[in-house]
N, C-alpha and C. Protein backbone atom coordinates (compact mmCIF):
# COMPACT_ATOMS: atom_id res chain seq x y z
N UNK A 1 -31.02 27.72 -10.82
CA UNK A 1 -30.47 28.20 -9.58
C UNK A 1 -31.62 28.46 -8.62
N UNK A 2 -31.23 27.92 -7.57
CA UNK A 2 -32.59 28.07 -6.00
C UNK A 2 -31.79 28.96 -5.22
N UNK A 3 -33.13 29.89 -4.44
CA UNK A 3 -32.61 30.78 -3.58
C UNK A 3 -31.30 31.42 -3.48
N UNK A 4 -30.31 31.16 -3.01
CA UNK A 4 -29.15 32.65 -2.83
C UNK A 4 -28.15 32.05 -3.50
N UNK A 5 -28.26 30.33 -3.97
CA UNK A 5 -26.95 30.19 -4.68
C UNK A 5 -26.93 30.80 -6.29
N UNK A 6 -25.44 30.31 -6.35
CA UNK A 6 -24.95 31.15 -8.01
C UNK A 6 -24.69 29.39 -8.60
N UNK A 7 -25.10 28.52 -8.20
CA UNK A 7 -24.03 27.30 -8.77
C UNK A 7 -25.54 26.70 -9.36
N UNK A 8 -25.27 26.43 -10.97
CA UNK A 8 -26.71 25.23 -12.00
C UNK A 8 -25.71 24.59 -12.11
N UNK A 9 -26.22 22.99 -11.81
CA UNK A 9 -25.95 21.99 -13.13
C UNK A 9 -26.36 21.81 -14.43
N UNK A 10 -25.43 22.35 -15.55
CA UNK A 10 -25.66 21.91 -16.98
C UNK A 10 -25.09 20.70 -17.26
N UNK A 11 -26.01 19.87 -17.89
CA UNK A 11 -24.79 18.67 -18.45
C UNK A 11 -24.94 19.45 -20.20
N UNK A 12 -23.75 18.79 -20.41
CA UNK A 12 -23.61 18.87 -21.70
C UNK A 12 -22.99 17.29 -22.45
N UNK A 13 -23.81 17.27 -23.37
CA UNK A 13 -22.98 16.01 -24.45
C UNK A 13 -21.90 15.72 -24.73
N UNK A 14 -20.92 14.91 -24.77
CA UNK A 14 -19.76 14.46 -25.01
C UNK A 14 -18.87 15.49 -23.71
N UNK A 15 -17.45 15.69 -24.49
CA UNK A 15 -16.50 15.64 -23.49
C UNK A 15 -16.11 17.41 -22.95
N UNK A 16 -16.91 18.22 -23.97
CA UNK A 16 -16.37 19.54 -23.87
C UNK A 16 -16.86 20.49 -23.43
N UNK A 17 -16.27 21.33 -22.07
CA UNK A 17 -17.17 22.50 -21.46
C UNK A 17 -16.91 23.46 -22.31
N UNK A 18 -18.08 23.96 -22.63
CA UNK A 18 -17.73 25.68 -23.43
C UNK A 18 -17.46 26.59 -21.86
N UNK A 19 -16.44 27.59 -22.27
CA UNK A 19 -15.91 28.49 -20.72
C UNK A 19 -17.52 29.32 -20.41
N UNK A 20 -18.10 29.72 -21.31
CA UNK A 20 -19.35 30.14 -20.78
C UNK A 20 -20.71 29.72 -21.47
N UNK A 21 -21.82 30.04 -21.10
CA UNK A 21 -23.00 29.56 -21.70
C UNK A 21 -24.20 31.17 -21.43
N UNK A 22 -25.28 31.18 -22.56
CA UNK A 22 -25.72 32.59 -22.47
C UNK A 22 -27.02 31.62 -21.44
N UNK A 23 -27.89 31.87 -20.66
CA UNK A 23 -28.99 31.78 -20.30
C UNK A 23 -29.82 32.96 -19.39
N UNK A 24 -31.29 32.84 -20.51
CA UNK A 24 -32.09 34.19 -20.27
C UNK A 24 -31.04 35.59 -20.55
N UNK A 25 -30.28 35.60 -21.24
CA UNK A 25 -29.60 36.95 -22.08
C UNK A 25 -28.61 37.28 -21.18
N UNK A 26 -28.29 36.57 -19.56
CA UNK A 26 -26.92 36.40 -18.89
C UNK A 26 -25.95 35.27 -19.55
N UNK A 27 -24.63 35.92 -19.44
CA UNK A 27 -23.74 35.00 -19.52
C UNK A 27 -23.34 34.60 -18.00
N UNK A 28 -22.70 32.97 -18.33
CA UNK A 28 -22.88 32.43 -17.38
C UNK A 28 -21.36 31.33 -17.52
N UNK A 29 -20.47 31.81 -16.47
CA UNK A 29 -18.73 31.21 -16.76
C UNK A 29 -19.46 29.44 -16.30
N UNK A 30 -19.05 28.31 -17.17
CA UNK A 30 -18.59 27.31 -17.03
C UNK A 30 -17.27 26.57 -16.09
N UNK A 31 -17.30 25.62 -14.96
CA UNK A 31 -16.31 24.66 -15.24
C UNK A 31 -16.77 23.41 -14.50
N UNK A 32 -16.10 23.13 -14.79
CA UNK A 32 -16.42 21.01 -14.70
C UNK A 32 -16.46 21.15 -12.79
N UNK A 33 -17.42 19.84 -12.40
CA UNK A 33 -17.69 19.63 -10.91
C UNK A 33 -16.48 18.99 -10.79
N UNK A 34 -15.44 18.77 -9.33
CA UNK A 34 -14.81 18.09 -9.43
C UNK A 34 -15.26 17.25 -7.83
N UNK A 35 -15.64 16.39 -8.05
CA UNK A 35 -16.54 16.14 -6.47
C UNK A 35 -15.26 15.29 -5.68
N UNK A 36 -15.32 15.15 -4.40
CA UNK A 36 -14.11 14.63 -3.46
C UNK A 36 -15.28 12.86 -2.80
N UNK A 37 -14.64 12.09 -2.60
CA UNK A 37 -15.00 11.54 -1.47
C UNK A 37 -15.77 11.60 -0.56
N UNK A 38 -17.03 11.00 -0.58
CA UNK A 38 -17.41 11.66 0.69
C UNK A 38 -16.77 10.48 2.59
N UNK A 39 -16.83 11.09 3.07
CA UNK A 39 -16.30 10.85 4.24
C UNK A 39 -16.99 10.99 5.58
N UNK A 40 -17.69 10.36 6.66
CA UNK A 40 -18.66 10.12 7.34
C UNK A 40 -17.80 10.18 8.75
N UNK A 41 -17.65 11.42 8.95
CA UNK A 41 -17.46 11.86 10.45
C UNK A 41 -17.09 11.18 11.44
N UNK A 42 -18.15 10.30 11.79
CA UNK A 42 -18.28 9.08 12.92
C UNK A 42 -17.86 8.09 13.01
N UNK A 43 -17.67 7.49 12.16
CA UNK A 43 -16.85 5.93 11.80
C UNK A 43 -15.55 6.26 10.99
N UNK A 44 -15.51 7.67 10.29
CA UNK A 44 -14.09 7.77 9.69
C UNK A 44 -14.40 6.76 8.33
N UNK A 45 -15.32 6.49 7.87
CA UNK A 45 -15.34 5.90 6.66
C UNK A 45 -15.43 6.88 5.42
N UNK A 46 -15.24 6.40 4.23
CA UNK A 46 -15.22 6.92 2.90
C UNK A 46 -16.15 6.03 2.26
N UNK A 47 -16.48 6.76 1.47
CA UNK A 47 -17.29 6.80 0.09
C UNK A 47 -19.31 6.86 0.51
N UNK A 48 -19.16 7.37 2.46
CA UNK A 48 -20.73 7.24 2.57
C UNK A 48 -20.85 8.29 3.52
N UNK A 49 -21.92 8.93 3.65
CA UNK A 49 -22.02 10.10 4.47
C UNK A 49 -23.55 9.74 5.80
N UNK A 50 -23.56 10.34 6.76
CA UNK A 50 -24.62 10.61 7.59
C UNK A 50 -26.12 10.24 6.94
N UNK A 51 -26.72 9.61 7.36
CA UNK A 51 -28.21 9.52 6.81
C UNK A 51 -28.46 8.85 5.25
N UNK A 52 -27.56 8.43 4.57
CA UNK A 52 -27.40 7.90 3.61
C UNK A 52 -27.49 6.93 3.23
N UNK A 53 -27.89 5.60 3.91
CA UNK A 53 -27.45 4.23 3.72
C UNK A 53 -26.88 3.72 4.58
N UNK A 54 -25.98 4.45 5.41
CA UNK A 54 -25.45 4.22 6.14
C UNK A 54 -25.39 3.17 7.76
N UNK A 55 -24.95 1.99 8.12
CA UNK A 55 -25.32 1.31 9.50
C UNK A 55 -24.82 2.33 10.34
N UNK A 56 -25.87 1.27 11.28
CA UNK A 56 -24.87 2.13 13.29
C UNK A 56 -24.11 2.08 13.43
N UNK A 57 -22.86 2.85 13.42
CA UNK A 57 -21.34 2.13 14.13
C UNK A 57 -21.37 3.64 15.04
N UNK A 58 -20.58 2.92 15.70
CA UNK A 58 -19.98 3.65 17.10
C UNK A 58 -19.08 4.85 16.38
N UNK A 59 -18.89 5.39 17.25
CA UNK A 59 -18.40 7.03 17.15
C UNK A 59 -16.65 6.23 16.92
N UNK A 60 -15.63 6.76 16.12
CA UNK A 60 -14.14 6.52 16.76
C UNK A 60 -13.67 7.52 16.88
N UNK A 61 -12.39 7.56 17.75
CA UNK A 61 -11.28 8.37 18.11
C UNK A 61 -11.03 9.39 16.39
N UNK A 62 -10.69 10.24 16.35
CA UNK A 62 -10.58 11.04 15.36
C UNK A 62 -8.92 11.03 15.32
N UNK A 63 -8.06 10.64 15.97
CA UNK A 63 -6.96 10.98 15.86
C UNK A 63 -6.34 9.41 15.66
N UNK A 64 -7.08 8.45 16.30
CA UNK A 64 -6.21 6.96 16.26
C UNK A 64 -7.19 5.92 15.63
N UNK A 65 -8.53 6.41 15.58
CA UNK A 65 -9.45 5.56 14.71
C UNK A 65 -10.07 4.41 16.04
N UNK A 66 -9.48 4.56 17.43
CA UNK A 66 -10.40 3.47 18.38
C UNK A 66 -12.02 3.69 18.64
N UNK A 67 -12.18 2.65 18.57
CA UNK A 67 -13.55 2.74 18.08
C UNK A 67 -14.50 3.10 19.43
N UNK A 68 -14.25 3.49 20.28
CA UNK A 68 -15.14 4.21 21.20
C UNK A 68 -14.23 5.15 21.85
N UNK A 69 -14.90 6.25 20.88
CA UNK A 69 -13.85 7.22 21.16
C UNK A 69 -14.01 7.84 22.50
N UNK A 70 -15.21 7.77 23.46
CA UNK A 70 -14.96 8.34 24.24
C UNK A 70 -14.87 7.59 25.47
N UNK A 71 -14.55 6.46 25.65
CA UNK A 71 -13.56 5.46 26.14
C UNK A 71 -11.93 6.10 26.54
N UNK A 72 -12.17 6.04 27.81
CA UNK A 72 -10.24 6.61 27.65
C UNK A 72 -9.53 5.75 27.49
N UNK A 73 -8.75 5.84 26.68
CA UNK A 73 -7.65 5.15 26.01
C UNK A 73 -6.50 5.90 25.49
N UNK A 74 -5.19 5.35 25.32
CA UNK A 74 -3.77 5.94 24.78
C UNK A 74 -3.76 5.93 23.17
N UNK A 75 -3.43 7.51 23.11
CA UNK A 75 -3.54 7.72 21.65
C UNK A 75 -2.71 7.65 20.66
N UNK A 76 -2.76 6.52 19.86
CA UNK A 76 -1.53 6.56 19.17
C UNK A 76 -1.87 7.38 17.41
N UNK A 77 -1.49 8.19 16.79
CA UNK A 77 -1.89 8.83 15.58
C UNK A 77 -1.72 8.16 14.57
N UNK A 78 -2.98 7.09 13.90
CA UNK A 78 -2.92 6.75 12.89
C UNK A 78 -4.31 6.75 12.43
N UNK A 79 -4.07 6.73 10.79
CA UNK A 79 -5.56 7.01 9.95
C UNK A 79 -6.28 5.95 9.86
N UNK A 80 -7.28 5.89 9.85
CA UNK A 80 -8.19 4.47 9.62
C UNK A 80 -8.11 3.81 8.28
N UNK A 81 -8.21 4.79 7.25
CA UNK A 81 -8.38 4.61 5.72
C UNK A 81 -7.03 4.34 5.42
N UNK A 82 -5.53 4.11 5.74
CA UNK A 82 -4.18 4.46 5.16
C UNK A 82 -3.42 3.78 5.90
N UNK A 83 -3.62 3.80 7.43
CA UNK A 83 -3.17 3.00 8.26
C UNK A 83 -1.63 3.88 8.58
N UNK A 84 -0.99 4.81 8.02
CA UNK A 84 -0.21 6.00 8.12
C UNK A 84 -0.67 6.96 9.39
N UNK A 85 0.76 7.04 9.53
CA UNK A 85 0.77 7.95 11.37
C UNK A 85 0.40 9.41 10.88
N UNK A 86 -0.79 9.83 10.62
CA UNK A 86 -1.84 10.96 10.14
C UNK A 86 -3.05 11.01 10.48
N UNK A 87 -3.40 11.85 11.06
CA UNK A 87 -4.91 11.98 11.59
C UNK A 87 -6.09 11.61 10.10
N UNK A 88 -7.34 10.82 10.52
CA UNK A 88 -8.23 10.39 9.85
C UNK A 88 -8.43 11.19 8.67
N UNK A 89 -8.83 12.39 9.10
CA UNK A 89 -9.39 13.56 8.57
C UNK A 89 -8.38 14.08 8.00
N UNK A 90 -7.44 13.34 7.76
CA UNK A 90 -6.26 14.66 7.13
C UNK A 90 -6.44 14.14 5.63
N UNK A 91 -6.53 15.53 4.98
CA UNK A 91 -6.93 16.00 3.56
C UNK A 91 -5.75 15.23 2.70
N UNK A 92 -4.20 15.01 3.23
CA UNK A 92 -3.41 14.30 2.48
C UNK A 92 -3.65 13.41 2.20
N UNK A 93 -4.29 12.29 2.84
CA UNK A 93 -4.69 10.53 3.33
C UNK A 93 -4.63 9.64 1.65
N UNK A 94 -3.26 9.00 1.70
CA UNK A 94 -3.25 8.62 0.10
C UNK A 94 -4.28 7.84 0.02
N UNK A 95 -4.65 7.10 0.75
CA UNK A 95 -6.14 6.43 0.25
C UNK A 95 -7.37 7.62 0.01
N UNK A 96 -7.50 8.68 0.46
CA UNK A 96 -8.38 9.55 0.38
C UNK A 96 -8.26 9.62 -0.90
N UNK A 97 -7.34 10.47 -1.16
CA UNK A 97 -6.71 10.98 -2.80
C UNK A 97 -7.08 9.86 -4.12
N UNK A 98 -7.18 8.35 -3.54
CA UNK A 98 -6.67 7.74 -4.16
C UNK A 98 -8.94 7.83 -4.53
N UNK A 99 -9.14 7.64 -3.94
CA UNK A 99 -10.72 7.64 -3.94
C UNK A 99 -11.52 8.83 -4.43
N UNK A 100 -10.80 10.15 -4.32
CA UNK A 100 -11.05 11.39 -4.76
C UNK A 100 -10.76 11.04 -6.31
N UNK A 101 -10.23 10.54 -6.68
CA UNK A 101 -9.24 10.45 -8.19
C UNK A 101 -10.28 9.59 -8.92
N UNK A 102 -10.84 8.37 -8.09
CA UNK A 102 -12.07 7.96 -8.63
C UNK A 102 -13.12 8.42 -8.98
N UNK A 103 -13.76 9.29 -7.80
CA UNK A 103 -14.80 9.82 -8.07
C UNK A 103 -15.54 10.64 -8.68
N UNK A 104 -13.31 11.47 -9.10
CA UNK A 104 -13.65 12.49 -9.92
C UNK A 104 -12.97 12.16 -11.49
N UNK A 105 -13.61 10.74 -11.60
CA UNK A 105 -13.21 10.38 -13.50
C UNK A 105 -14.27 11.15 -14.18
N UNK A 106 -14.04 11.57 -15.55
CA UNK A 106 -14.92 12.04 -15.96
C UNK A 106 -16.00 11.36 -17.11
N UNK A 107 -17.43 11.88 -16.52
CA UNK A 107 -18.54 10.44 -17.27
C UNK A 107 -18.61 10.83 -18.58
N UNK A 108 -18.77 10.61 -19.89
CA UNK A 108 -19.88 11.24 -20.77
C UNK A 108 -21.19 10.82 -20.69
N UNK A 109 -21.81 12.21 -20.86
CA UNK A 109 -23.17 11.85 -21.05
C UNK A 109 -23.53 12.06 -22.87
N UNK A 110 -24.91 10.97 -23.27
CA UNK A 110 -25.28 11.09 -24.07
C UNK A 110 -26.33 10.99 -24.29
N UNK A 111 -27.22 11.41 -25.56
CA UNK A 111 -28.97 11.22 -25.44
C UNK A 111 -28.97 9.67 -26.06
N UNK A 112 -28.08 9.35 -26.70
CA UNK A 112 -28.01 8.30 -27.51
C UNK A 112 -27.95 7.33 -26.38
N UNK A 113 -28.55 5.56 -26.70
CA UNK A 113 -27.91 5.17 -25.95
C UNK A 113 -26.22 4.18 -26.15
N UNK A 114 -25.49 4.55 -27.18
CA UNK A 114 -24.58 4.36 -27.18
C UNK A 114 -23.39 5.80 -27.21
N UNK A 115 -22.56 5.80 -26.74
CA UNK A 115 -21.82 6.96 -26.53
C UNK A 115 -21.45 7.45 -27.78
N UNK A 116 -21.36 8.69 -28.13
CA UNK A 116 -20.92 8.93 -29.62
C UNK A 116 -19.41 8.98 -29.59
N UNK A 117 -19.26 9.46 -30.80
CA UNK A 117 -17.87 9.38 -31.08
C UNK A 117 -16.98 11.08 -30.01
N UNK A 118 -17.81 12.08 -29.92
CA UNK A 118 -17.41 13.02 -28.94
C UNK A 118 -17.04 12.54 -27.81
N UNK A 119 -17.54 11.62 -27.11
CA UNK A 119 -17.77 11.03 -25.85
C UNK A 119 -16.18 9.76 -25.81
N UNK A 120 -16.10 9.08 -27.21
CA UNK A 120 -15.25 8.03 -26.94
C UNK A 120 -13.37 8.33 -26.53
């Protein structure tokens, strides 16, 4: 743990979180990361964020996905990712979900390099 946060990554082997773990003579509650999508503000894209890899694209409309958003133009409400009359950013977005559901499969890790039988 750095500076003011409370959150370590432990990995652990195969498939099972123990609910807590002792370190330095604190106990310490366990639970699994469940990470979302990431989602890039400006273009309304998924799976890449700001400064990341990421190309130039133009800013879009946040509510209709036109791609220069500050272009006046008539707004019609649909998502970029779903193509559904829902704002970009909306947390429902079945393609969002559908990409959240990916991201959050769960890996095993192992020292081995074949997965053990905990893991399969």
């Amino acid at each position: 743990m750095m500076g003011g946060s409370t959150t370590a990554i432990i990995i652990f082997e195969g498939t099972y979180i123990p609910h807590s773990v002792s370190v330095g003579g604190a106990i310490y509650r366990c639970k699994p990361h469940l990470p979302k999508a990431q989602t890039f503000f400006k273009c309304l894209g998924q799976g890449h964020r700001p400064g990341v890899g990421t190309r130039a694209t133009t800013a879009r409309c946040p509510k209709c996905g036109y791609v220069n958003k500050d272009e006046v133009h008539t707004c019609v409400t649909k998502c970029v990712s779903c193509q559904e009359p829902d704002r970009s950013e909306d947390a429902s977005c079945s393609k969002k979900l559908e990409t959240d559901a990916v991201v959050r499969q769960p890996t095993c890790i192992s020292q081995e390099a074949q997965p053990t039988e905990a893991c399969r």
